[in-house]
Protein backbone atom coordinates (compact mmCIF):
# COMPACT_ATOMS: atom_id res chain seq x y z
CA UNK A 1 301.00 57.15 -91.25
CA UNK A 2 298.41 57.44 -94.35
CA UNK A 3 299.71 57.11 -98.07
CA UNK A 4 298.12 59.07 -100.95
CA UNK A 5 297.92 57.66 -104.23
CA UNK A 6 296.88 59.78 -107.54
CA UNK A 7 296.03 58.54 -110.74
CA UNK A 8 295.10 60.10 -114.41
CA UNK A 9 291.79 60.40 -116.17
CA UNK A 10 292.37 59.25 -119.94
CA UNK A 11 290.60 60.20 -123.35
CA UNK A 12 290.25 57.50 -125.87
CA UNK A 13 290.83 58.82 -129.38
CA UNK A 14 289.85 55.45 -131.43
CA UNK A 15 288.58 52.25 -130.91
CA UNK A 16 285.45 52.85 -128.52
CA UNK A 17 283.61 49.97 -128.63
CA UNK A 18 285.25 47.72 -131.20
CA UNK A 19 288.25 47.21 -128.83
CA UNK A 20 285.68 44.93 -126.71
CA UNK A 21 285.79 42.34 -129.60
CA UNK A 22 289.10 42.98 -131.74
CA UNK A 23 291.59 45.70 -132.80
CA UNK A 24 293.19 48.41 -130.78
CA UNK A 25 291.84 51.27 -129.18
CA UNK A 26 294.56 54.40 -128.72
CA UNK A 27 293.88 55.91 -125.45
CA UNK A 28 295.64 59.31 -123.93
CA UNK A 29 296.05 60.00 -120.32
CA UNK A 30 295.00 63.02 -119.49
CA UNK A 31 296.19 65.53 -116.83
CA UNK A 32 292.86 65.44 -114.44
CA UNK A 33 294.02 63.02 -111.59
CA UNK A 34 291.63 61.28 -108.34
CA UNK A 35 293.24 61.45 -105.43
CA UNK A 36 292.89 58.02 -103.02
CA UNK A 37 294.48 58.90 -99.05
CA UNK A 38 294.36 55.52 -97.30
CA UNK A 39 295.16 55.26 -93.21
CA UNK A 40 294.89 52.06 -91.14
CA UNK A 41 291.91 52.04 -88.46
CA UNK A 42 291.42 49.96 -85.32
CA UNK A 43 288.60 48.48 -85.67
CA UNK A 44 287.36 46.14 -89.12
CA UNK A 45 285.49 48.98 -90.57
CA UNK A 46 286.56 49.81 -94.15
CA UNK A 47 285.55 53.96 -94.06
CA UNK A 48 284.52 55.64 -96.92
CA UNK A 49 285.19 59.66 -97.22
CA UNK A 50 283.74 61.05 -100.95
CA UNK A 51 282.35 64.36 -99.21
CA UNK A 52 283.05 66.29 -102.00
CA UNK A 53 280.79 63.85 -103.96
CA UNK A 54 278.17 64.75 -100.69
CA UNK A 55 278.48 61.61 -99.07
CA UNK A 56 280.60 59.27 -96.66
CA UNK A 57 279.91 55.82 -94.98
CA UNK A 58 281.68 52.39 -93.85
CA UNK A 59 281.10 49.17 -94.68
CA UNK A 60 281.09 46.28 -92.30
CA UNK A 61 281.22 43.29 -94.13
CA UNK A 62 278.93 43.93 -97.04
CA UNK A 63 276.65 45.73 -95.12
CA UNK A 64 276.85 50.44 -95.93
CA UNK A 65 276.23 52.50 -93.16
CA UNK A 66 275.66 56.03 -94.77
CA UNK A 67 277.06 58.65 -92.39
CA UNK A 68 276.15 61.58 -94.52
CA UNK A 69 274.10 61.25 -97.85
CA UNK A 70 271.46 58.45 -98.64
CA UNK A 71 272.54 54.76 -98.17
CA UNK A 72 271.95 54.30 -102.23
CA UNK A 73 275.16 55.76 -102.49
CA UNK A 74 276.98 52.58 -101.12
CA UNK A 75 276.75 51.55 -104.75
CA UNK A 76 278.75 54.06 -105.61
CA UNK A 77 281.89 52.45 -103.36
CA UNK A 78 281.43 49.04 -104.00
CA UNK A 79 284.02 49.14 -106.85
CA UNK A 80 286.57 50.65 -104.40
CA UNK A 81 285.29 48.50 -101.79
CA UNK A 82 286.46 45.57 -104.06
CA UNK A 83 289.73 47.33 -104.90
CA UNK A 84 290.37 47.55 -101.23
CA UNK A 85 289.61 43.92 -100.21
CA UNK A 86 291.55 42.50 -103.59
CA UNK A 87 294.23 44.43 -102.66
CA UNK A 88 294.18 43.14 -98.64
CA UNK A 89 293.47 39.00 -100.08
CA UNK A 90 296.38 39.32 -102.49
CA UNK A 91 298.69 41.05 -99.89
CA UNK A 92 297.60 38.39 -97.38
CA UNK A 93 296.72 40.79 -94.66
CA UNK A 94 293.19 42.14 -93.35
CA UNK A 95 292.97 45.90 -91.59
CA UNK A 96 290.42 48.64 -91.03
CA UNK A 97 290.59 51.25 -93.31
CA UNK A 98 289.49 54.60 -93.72
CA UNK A 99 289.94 55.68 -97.04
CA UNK A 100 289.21 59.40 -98.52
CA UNK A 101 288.18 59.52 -102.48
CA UNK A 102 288.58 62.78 -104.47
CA UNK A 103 288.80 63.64 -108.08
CA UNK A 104 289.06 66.38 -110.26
CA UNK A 105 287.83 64.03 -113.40
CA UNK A 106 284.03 64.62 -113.78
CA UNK A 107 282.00 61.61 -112.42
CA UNK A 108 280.33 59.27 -115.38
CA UNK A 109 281.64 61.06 -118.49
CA UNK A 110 283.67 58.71 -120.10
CA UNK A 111 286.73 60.01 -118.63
CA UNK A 112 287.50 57.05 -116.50
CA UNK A 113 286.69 58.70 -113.13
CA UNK A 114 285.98 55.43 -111.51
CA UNK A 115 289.38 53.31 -112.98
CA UNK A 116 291.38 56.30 -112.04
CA UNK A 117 289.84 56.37 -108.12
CA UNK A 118 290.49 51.91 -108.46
CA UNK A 119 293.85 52.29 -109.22
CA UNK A 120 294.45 55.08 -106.89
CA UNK A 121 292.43 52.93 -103.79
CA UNK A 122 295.11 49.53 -104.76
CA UNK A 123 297.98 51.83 -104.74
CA UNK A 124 297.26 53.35 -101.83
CA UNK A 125 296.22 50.73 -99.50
CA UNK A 126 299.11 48.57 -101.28
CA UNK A 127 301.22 51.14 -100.44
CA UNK A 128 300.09 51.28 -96.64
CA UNK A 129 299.72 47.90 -95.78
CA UNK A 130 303.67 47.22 -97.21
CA UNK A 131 302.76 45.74 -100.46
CA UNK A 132 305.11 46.56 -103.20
CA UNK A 133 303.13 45.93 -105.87
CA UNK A 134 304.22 46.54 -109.53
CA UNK A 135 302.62 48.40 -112.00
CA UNK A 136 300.89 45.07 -113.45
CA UNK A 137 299.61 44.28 -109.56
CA UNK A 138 298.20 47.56 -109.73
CA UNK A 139 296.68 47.25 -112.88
CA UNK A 140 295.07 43.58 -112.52
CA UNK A 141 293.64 44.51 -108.88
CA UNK A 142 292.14 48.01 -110.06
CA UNK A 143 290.49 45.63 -113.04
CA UNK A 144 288.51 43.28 -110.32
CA UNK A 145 286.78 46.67 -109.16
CA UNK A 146 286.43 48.35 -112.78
CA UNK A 147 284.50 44.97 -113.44
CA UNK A 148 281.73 45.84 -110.43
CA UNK A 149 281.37 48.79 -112.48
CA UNK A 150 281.22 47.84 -116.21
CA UNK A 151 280.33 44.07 -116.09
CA UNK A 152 283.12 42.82 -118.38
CA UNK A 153 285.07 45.97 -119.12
CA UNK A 154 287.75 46.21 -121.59
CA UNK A 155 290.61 46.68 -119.57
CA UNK A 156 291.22 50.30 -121.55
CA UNK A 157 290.87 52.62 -118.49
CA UNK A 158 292.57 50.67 -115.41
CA UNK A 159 295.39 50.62 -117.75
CA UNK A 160 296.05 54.09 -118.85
CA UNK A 161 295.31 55.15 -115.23
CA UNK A 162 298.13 52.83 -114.16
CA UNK A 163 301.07 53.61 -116.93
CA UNK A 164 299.69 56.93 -118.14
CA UNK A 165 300.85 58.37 -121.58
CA UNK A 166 299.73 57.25 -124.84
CA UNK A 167 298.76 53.57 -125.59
CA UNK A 168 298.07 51.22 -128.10
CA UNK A 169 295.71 48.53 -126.14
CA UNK A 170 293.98 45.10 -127.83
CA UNK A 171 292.75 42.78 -125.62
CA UNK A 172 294.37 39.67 -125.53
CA UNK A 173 297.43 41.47 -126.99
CA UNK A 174 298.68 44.03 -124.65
CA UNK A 175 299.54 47.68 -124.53
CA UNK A 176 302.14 49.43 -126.26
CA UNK A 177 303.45 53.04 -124.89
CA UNK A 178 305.20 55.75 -126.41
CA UNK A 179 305.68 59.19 -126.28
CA UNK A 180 304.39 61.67 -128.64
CA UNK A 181 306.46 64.82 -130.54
CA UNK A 182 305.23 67.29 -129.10
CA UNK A 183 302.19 68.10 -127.35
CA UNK A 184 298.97 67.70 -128.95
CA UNK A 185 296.41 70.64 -128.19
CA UNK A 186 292.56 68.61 -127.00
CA UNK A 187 289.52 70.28 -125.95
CA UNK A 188 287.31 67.82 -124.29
CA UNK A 189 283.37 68.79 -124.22
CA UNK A 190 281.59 67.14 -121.32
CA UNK A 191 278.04 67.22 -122.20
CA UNK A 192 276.96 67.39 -118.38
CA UNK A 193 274.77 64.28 -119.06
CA UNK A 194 275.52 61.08 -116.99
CA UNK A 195 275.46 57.28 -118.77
CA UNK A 196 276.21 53.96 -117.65
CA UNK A 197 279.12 52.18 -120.13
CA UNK A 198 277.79 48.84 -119.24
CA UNK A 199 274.51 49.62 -120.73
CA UNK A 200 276.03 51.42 -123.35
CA UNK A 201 278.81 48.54 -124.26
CA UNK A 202 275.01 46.07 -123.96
CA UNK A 203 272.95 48.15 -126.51
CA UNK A 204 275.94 47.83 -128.66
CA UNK A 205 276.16 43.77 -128.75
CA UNK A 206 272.40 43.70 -128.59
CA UNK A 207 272.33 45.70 -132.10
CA UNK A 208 275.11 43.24 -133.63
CA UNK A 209 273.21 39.98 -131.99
CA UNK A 210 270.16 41.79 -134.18
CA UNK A 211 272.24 43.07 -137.35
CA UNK A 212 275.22 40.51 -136.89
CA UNK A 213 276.62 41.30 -140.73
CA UNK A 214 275.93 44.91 -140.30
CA UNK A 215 277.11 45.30 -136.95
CA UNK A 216 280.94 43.20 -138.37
CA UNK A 217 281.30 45.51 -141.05
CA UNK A 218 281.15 48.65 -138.76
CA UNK A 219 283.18 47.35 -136.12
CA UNK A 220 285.45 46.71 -138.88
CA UNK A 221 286.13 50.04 -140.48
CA UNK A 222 286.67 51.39 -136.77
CA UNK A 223 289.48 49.25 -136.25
CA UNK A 224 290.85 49.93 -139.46
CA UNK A 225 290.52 53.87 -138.34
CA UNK A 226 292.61 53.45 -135.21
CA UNK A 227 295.06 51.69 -136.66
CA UNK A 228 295.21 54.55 -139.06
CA UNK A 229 294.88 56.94 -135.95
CA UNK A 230 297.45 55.40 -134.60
CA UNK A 231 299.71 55.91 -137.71
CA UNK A 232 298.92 59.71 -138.03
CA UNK A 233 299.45 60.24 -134.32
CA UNK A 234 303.13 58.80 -134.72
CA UNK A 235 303.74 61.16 -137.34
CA UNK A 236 302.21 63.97 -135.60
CA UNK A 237 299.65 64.56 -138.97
CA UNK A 238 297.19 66.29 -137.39
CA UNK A 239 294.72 66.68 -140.96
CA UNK A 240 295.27 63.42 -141.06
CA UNK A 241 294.47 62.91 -137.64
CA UNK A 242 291.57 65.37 -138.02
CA UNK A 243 289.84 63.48 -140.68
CA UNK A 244 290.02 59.69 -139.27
CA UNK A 245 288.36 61.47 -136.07
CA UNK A 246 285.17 62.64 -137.61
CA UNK A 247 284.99 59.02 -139.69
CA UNK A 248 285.02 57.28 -136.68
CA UNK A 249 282.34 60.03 -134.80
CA UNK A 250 280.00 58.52 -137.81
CA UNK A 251 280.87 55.33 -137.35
CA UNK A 252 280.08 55.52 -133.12
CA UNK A 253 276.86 57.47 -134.57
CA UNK A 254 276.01 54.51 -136.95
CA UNK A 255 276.10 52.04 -133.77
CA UNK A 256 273.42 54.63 -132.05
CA UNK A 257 275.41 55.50 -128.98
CA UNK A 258 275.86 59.48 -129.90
CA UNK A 259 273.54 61.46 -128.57
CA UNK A 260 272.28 65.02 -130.10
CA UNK A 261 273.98 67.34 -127.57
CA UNK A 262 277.06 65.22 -128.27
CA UNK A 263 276.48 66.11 -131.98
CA UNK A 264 276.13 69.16 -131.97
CA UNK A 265 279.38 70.05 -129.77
CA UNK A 266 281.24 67.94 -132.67
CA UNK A 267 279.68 69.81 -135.52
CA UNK A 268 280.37 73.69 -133.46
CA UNK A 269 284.16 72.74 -132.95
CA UNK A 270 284.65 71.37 -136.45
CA UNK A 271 282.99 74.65 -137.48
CA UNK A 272 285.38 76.85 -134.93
CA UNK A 273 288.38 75.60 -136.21
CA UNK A 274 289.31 72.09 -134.85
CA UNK A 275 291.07 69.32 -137.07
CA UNK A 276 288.57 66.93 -135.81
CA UNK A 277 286.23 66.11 -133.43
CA UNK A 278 284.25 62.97 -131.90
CA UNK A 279 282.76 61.88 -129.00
CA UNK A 280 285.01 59.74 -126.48
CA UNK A 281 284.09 56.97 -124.28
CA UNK A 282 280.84 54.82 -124.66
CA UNK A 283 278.96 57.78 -125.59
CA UNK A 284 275.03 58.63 -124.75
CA UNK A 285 276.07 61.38 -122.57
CA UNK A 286 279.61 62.33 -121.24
CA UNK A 287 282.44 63.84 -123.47
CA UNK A 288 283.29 64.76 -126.85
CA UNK A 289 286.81 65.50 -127.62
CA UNK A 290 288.39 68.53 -130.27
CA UNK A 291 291.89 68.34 -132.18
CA UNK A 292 292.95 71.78 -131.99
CA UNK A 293 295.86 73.87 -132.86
CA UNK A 294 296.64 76.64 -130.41
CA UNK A 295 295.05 79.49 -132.01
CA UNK A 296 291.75 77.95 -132.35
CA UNK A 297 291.19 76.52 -128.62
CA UNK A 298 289.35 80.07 -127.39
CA UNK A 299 286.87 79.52 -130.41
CA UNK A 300 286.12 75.65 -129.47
CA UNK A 301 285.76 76.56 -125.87
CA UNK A 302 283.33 79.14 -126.78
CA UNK A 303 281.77 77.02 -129.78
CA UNK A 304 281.18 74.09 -126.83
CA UNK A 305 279.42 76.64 -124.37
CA UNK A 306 277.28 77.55 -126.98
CA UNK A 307 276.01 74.27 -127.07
CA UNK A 308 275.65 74.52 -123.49
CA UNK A 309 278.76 71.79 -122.53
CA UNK A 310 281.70 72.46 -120.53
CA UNK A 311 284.79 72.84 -122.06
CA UNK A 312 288.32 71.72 -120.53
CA UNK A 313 291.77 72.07 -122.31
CA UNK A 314 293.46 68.85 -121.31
CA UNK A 315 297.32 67.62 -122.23
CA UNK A 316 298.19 64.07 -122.14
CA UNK A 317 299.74 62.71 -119.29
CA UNK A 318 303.20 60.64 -118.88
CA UNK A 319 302.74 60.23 -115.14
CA UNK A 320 300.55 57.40 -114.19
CA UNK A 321 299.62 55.71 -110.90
CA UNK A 322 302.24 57.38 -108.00
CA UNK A 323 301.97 57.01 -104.35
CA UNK A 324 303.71 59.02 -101.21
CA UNK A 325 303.22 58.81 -97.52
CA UNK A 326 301.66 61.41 -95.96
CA UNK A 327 300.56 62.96 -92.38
């Protein structure tokens, strides 16, 4: 018996960055899932599959044997790694496991690739080794491997991977779901360009250890614009919506973690029609994301190729974390 687990990529929409210290960030799941298949082996080997990343391995204890690809790569797993062996110490049970990771969310673009392949590895091997964990299990587990990652993460992605949908998240505070009216047409840019949150989420409290005042007052105004997000999103205004998207694009640009590709793919889909567009995530690479209405998404996707990014139309998500068994 093996059990597959899938679980949504997300797009935050405000609160990048702020939402580490205070205030909400409003996060959509998106409909790009990873896909986690988890079967028990003999031996004590936890197995690694990622081929269509290019590579695959075990572990044996904390030592990576690379089977194919360069053993470098074993940094790449450790995350799920932890997921796996979280998942085993709080089920109370130890087993082999060969585990195969696939994903149609692109890899280190601020879509929550690696959250979304966490929750999917403690749902799966949950699921497998007779665990039935809740959706909070799921969530807390998938956060011990998100922090191998990210260092001290806010919590934002392993919890939209988990419940899916739209949510209100504050740390300390909790999330808040709801459904929208509606679906809301996106157009996320990925700028093709890799970055590392965790040195993205640094530069950020470096600059307000530096420009403490400054850095307040900025952090400030973005939580005041996703509470105001938040607001316009409820009452499906999407000028409204539009406008507090681009403020908070210059207020991300202010704290130096946009990039000029990232730029100009905001400018080119504010200029082909969109409400409102910003970049998503930590920024310094990875995606951008477009408020459209319907008759404008063929101009954005062409406005974002022109700028030499990769478009995807995305709608959010109300299915989070699910597992089945399978042959």
């Amino acid at each position: 018996m093996a059990v597959e687990a899938t679980a949504p990529g997300k797009a935050i929409l405000f609160g990048e960055h702020s939402v580490v210290y205070r205030g909400p960030a409003v996060v959509l799941a998106i409909d790009r899932r990873a896909r986690v298949v988890a079967r028990k082996r003999d031996d004590d080997r936890i197995f690694f599959d990622a081929m269509d990343l290019g590579f695959s391995g075990y572990f044996t204890g904390e030592t990576y044997v690379p089977l194919q690809g360069e053993s470098w790569r074993g940094k790449r797993l450790q995350a799920f790694l932890v997921a796996a062996r979280k998942t085993m110490e709080h089920l109370g049970t130890e087993s082999g496991l060969g585990i195969t990771l696939r994903s149609d969310i692109p890899v280190a673009a601020g879509l929550g690739s690696s959250a979304a392949l966490s929750v999917a590895t403690v749902a799966s091997v949950g699921g497998l080794l007779g665990g039935d964990l809740s959706q909070e299990e799921i969530c807390e587990l998938a956060y011990e491997g998100e922090k191998v990652v990210h260092g001290t993460p806010s919590g934002v992605d392993n919890n939209i991977s988990t419940y899916g949908g739209v949510l209100r998240y504050e740390k300390d505070v909790g999330i808040e779901r709801f459904e929208l009216d509606g679906d809301l047409p996106f157009v996320i840019g990925d700028s093709m360009r890799k970055r590392s949150t965790k040195r993205l989420v640094d530069r950020v409290r470096m600059l307000r250890e530096r420009e403490p005042e400054l850095v307040e007052g900025v952090l400030d105004s973005i939580v005041l614009v996703s509470e105001s997000g938040l607001a316009a999103l409820k009452a499906n205004d999407l000028h409204r919506l539009g406008d507090l998207m681009n403020v908070n694009h210059g207020l991300l640009s202010s704290l130096g973690v946009s990039i000029a590709k990232l730029d100009m793919m905001v400018h080119s889909s504010r200029g082909a029609g969109a409400y409102g567009a910003k970049l998503t995530g930590a920024g310094g690479g990875g995606c951008m994301i477009a408020l459209s209405d319907e008759a404008s998404i063929e101009k954005i996707n062409r406005a974002i190729l022109r700028c030499r990014g990769e478009p995807h139309v995305v709608s959010v998500s109300y299915e989070g974390a699910k597992t089945r068994e399978v042959d």
